[in-house]
Protein backbone atom coordinates (compact mmCIF):
# COMPACT_ATOMS: atom_id res chain seq x y z
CA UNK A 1 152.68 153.95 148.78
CA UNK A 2 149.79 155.90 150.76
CA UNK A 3 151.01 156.96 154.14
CA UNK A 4 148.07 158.23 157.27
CA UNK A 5 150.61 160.15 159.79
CA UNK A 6 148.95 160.07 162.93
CA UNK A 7 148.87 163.22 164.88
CA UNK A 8 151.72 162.75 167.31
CA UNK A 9 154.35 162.51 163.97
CA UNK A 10 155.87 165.42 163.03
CA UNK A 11 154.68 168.09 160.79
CA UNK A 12 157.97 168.53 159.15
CA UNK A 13 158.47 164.97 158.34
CA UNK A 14 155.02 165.09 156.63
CA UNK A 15 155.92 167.95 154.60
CA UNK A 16 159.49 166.29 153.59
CA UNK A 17 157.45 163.07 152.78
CA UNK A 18 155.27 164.67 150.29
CA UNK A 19 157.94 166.86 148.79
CA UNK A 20 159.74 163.21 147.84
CA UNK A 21 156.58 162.75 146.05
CA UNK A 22 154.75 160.28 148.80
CA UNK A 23 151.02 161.16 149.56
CA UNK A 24 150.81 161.35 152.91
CA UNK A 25 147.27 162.23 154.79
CA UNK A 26 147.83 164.14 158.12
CA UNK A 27 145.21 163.60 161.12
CA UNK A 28 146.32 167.18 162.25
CA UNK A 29 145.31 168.78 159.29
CA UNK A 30 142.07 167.00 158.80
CA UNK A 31 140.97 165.04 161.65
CA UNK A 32 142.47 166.47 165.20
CA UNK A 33 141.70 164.80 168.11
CA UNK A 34 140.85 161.41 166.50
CA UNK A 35 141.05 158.26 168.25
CA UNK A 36 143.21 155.49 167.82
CA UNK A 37 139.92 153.55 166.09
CA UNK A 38 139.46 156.27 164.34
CA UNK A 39 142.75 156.37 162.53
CA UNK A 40 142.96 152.72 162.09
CA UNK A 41 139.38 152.72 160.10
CA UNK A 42 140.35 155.81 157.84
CA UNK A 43 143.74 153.59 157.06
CA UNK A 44 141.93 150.50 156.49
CA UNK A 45 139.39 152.70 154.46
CA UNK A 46 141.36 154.53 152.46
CA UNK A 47 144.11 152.08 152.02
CA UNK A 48 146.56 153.58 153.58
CA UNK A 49 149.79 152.53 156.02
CA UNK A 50 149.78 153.85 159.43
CA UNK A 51 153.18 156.69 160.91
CA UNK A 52 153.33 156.73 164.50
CA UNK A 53 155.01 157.37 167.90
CA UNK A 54 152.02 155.79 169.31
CA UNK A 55 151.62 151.95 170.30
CA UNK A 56 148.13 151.33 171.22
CA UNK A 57 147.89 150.19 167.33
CA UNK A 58 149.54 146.84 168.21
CA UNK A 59 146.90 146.44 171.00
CA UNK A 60 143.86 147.39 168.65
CA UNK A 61 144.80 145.17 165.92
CA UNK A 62 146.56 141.88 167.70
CA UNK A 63 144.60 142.10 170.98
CA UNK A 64 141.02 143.78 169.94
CA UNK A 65 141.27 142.27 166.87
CA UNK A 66 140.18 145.60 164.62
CA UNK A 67 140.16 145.67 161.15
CA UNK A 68 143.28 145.81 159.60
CA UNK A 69 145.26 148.30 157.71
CA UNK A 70 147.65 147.88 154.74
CA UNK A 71 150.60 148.88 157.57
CA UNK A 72 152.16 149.65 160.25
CA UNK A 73 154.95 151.58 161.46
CA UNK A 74 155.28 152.45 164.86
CA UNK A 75 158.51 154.64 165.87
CA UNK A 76 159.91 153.77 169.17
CA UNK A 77 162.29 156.74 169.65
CA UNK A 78 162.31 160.46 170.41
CA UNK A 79 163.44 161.80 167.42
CA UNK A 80 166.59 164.06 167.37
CA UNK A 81 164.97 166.68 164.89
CA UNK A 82 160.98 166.94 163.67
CA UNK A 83 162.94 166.00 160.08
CA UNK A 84 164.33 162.42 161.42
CA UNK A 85 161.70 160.06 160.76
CA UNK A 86 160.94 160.90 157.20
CA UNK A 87 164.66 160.57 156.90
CA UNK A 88 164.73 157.31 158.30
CA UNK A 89 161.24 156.18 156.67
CA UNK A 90 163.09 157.16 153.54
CA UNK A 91 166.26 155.28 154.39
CA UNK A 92 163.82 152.43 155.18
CA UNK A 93 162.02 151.80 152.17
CA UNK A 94 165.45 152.19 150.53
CA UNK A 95 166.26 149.03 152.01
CA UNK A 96 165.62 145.90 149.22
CA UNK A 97 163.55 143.24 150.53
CA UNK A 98 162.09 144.99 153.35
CA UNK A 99 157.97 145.52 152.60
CA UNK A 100 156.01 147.99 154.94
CA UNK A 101 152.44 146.71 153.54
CA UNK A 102 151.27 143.62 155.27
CA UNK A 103 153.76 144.02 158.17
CA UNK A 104 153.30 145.84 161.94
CA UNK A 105 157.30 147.59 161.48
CA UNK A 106 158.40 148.72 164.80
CA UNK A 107 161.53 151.75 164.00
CA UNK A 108 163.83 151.58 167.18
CA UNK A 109 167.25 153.70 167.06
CA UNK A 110 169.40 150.72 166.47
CA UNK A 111 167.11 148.28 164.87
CA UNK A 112 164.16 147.64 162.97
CA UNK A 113 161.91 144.50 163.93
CA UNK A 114 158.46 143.72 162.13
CA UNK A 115 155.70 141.22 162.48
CA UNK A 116 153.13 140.18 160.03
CA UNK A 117 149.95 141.76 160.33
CA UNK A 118 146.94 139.14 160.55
């Protein structure tokens, strides 16, 4: 699985995501200051599913109707360390059944919730 981390997720979850082996593009690195559209076309592009902290992805793709990326997963918390949400991405796709491609996943502290993407 291809993973875009926006810019607001944390460096240090990036790097543990790639040392697991997962190839994970980072907007920080190579695209700062891209928009929201931005990100969502270079996902959709490059086939990729979408880290976040931020929600105006739900709006773009249910509301404006953008094009549509392999995933989302929007993290609705304040992490405790910069290490937390690879841990619990990790944790996540641990979990049999559960798909992140083709689904908006929303990450909450005590719960995990996801909608099909259209």
């Amino acid at each position: 699985m291809r993973f875009l981390a926006n810019e607001n997720f944390p460096r240090k979850s990036v790097i543990y995501l790639r040392t697991a082996g997962y190839d994970v593009a980072y907007g920080s690195e190579d695209a700062p200051g891209a928009e929201d559209a931005e990100v969502l076309a270079r996902a959709v592009r490059e086939k990729r599913v979408i880290l976040t902290f931020d929600r105006d992805y739900g709006e773009l793709i249910y509301r404006m109707r953008m094009p549509v990326p392999v995933g989302v997963v929007y993290f609705r918390y304040f992490p405790a360390s910069p290490e937390e949400p690879a841990v619990e991405l990790l944790r996540i796709l641990s979990i049999e059944g559960l798909s992140l491609e083709g689904n908006f996943t929303v990450i909450e502290t005590t719960h995990i919730r996801q909608r099909s993407l259209p």
